[in-house]
C-alpha atoms as a PDB file:
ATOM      1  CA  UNK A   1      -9.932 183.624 -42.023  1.00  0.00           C
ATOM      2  CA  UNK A   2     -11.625 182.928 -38.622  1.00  0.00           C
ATOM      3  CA  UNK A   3     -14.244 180.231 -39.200  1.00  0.00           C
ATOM      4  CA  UNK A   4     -16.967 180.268 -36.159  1.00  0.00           C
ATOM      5  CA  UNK A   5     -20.042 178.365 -34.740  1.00  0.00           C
ATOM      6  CA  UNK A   6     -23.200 180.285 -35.013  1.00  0.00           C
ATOM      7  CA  UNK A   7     -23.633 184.052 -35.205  1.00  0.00           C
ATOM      8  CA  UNK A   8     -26.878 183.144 -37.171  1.00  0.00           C
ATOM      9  CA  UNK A   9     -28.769 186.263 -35.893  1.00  0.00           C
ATOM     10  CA  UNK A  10     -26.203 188.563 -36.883  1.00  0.00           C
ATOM     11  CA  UNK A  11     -27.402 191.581 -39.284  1.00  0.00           C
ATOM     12  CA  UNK A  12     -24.122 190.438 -42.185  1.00  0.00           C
ATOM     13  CA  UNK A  13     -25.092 186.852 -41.383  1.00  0.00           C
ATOM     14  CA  UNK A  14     -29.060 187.565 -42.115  1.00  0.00           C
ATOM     15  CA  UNK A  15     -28.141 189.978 -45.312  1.00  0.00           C
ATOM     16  CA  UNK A  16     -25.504 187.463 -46.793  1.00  0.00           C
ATOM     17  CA  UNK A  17     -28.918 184.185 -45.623  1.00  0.00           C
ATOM     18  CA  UNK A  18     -31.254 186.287 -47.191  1.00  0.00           C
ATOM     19  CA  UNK A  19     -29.309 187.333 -50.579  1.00  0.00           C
ATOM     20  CA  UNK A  20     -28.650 183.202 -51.371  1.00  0.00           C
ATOM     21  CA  UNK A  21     -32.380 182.690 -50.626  1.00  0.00           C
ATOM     22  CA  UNK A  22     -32.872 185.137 -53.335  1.00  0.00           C
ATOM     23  CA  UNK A  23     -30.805 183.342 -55.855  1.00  0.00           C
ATOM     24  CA  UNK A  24     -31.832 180.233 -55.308  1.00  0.00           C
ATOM     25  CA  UNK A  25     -35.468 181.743 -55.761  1.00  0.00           C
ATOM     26  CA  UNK A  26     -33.896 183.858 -59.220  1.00  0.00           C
ATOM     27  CA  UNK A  27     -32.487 180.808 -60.766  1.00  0.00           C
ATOM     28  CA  UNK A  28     -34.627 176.983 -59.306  1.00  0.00           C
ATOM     29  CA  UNK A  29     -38.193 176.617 -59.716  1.00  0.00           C
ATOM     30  CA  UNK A  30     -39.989 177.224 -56.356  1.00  0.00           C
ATOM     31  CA  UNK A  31     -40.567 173.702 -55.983  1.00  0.00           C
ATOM     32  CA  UNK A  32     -36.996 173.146 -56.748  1.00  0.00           C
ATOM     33  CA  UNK A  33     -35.291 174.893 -53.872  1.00  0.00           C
ATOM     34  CA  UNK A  34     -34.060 173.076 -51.010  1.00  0.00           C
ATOM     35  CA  UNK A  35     -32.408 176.245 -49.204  1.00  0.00           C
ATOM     36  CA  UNK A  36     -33.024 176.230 -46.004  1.00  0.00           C
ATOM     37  CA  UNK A  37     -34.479 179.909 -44.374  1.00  0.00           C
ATOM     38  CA  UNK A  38     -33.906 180.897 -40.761  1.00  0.00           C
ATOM     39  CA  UNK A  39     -36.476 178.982 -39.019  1.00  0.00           C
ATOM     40  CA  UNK A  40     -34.930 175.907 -40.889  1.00  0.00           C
ATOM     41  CA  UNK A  41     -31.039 176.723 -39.759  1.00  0.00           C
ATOM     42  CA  UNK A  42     -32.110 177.474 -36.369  1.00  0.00           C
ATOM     43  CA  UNK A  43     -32.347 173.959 -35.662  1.00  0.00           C
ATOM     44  CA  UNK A  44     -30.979 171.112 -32.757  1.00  0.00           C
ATOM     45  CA  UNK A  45     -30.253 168.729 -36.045  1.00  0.00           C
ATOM     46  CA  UNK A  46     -27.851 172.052 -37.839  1.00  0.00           C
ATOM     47  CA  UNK A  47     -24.467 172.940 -37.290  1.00  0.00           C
ATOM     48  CA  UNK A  48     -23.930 176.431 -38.416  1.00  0.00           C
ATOM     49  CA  UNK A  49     -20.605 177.715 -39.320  1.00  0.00           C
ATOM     50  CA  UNK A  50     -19.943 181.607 -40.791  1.00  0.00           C
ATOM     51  CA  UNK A  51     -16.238 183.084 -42.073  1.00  0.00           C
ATOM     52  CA  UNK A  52     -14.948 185.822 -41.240  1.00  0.00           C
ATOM     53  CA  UNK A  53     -12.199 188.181 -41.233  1.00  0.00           C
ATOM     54  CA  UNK A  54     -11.876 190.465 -38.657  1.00  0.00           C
ATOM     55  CA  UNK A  55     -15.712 191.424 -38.249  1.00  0.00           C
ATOM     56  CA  UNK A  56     -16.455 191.513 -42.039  1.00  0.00           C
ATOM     57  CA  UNK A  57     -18.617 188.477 -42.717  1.00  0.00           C
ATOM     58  CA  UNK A  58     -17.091 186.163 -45.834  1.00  0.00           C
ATOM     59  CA  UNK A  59     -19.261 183.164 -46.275  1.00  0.00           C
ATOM     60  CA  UNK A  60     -21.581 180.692 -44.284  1.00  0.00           C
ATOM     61  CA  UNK A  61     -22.546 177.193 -44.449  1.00  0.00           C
ATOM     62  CA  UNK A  62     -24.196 174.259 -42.259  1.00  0.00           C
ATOM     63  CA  UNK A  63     -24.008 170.694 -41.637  1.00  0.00           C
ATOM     64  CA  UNK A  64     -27.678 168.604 -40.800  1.00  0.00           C
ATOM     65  CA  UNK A  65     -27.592 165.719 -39.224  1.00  0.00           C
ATOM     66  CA  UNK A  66     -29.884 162.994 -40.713  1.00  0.00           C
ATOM     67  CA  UNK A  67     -28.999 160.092 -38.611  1.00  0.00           C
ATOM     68  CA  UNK A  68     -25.276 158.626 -37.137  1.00  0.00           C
ATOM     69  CA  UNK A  69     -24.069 157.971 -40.291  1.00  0.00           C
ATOM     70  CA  UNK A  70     -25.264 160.796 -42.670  1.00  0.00           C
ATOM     71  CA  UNK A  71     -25.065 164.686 -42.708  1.00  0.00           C
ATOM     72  CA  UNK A  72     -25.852 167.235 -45.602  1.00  0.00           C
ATOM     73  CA  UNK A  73     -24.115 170.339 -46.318  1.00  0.00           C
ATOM     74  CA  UNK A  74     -26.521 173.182 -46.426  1.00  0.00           C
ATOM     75  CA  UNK A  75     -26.520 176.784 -46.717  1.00  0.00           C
ATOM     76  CA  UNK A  76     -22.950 176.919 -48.302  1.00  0.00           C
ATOM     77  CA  UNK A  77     -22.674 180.708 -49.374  1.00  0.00           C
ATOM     78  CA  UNK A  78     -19.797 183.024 -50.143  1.00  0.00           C
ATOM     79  CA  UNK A  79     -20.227 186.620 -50.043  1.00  0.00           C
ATOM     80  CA  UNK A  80     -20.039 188.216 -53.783  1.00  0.00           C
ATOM     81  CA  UNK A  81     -16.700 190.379 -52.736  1.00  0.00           C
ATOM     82  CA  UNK A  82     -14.982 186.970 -51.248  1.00  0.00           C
ATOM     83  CA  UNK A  83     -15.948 184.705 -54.343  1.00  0.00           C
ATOM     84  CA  UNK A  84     -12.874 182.707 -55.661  1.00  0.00           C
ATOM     85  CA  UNK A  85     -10.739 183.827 -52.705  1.00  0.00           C
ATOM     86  CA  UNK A  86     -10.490 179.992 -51.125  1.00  0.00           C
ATOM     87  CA  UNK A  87     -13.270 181.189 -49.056  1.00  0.00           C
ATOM     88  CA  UNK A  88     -15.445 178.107 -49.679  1.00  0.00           C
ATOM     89  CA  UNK A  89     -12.890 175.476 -50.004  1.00  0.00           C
ATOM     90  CA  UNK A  90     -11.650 176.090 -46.036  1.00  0.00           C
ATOM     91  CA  UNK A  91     -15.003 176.360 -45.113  1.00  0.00           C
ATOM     92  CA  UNK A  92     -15.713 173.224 -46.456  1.00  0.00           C
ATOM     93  CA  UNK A  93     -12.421 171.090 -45.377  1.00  0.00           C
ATOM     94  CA  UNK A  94     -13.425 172.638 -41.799  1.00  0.00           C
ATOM     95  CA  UNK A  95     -16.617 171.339 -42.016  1.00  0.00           C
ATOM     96  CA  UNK A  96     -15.681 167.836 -43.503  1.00  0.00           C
ATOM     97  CA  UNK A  97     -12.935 167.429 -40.608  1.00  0.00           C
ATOM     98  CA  UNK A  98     -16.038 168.241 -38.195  1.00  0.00           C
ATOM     99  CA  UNK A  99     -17.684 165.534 -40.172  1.00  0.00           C
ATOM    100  CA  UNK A 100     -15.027 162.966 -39.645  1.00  0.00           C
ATOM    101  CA  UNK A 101     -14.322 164.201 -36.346  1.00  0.00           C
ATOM    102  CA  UNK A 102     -18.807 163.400 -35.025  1.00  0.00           C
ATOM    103  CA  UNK A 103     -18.099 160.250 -36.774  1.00  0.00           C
ATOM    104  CA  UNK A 104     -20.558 160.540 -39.741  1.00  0.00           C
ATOM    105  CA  UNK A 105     -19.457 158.130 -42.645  1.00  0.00           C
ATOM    106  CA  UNK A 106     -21.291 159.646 -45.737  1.00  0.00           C
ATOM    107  CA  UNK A 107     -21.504 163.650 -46.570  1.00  0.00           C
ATOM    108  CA  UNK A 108     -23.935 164.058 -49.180  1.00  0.00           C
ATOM    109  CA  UNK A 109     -25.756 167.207 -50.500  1.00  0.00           C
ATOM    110  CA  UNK A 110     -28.175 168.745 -53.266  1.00  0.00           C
ATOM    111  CA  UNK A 111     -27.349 171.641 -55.474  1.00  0.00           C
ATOM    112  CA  UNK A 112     -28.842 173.137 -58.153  1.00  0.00           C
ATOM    113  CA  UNK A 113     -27.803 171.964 -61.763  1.00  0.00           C
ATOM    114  CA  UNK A 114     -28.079 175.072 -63.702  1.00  0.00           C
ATOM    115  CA  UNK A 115     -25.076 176.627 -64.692  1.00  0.00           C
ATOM    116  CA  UNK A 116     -25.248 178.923 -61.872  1.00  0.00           C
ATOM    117  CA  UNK A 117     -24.233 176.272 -59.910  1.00  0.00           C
ATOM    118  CA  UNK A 118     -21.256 175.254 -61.624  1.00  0.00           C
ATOM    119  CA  UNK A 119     -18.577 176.683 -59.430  1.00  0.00           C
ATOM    120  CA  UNK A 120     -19.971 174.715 -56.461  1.00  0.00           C
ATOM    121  CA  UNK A 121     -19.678 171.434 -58.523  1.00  0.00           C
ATOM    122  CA  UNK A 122     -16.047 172.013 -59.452  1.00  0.00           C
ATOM    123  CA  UNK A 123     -16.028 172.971 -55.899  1.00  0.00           C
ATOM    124  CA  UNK A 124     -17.451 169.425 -54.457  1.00  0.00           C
ATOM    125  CA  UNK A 125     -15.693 167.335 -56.844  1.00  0.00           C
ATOM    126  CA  UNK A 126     -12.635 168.604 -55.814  1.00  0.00           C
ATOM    127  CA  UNK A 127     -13.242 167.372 -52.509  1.00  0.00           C
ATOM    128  CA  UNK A 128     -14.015 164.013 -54.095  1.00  0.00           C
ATOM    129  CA  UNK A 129     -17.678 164.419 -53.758  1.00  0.00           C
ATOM    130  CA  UNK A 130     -19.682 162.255 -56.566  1.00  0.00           C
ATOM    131  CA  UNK A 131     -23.220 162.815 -58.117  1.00  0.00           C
ATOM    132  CA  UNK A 132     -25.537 160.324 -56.256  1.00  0.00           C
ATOM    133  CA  UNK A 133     -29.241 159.449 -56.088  1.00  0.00           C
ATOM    134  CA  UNK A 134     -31.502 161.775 -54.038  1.00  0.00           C
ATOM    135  CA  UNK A 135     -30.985 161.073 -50.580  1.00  0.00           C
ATOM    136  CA  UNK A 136     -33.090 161.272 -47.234  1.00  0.00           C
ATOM    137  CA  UNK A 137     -36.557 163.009 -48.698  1.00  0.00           C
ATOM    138  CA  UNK A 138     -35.272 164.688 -51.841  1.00  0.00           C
ATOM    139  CA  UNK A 139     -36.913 163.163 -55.090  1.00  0.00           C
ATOM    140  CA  UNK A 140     -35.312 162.778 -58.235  1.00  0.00           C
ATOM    141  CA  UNK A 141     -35.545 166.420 -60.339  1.00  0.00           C
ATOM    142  CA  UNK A 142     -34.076 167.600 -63.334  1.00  0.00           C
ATOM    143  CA  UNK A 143     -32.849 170.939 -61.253  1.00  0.00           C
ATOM    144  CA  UNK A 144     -31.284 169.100 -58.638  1.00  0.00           C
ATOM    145  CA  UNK A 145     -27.900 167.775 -58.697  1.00  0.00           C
ATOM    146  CA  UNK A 146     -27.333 164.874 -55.725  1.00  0.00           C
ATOM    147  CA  UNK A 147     -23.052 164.883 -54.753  1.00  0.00           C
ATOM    148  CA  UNK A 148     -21.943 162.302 -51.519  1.00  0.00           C
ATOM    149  CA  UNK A 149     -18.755 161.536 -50.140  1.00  0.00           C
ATOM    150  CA  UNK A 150     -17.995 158.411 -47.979  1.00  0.00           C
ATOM    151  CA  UNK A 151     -15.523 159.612 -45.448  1.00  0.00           C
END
């Protein structure tokens, strides 16, 4: 697996965006979903990462900077043919190490807490993440789960 900066306008990378928007959409109220679309990736604030092997596209995910001390993990997506594969888990220990490595002290995140999202959960407490209040401008809903970990 070949984990790279960027590639956000790439045609697999767009697809694999647009087919979590569309979950997110099938299974969160509108007003519930906190995925972020192109125009909000394509920002000075987001580090975008995307896996890959050889040229076929595997997952995606981001890191936003809310200040020195925080980031969020956004935009953390596997590709339905690369689920369970330990896609997810490098991606994230690559992106924690970049974490540790900019000097951030606290990772936190939002998730859905439908069932959907359960795999992600197991995922993020693995990694020692813990359910936390909303952070940053996220309010307290009953289809949001809040998970932080202090590096």
């Amino acid at each position: 697996m070949d984990i790279r900066l960027g590639h956000l306008e790439h045609p697999a990378v767009l697809a694999l965006l647009q087919e979590h928007l569309n979950d997110m959409y099938k299974t969160s109220p509108k007003e519930s979903v906190h995925a972020l679309d192109m125009d909000g990736l394509n920002n000075p604030a987001i580090r975008f990462y995307t896996v890959w092997h050889a040229e076929q596209l595997l997952g995606c995910g981001a890191i936003k900077r809310h200040d020195h001390a925080l980031c969020e993990v956004k935009s953390m997506r596997v590709a339905k043919a690369f689920q369970r594969q330990g896609v997810a888990r490098k991606l994230l220990a690559r992106m924690l190490d970049d974490a540790r490595c900019e000097g951030y002290r606290v990772v936190a995140l939002e998730t859905g807490s439908q069932p959907f999202f359960a795999a992600a959960h197991a995922l993020y407490r693995r990694f020692g993440f813990l359910e936390c209040a909303p952070f940053a401008d996220y309010r307290l809903d009953p289809n949001s789960c809040f998970m932080q970990l202090t590096l």
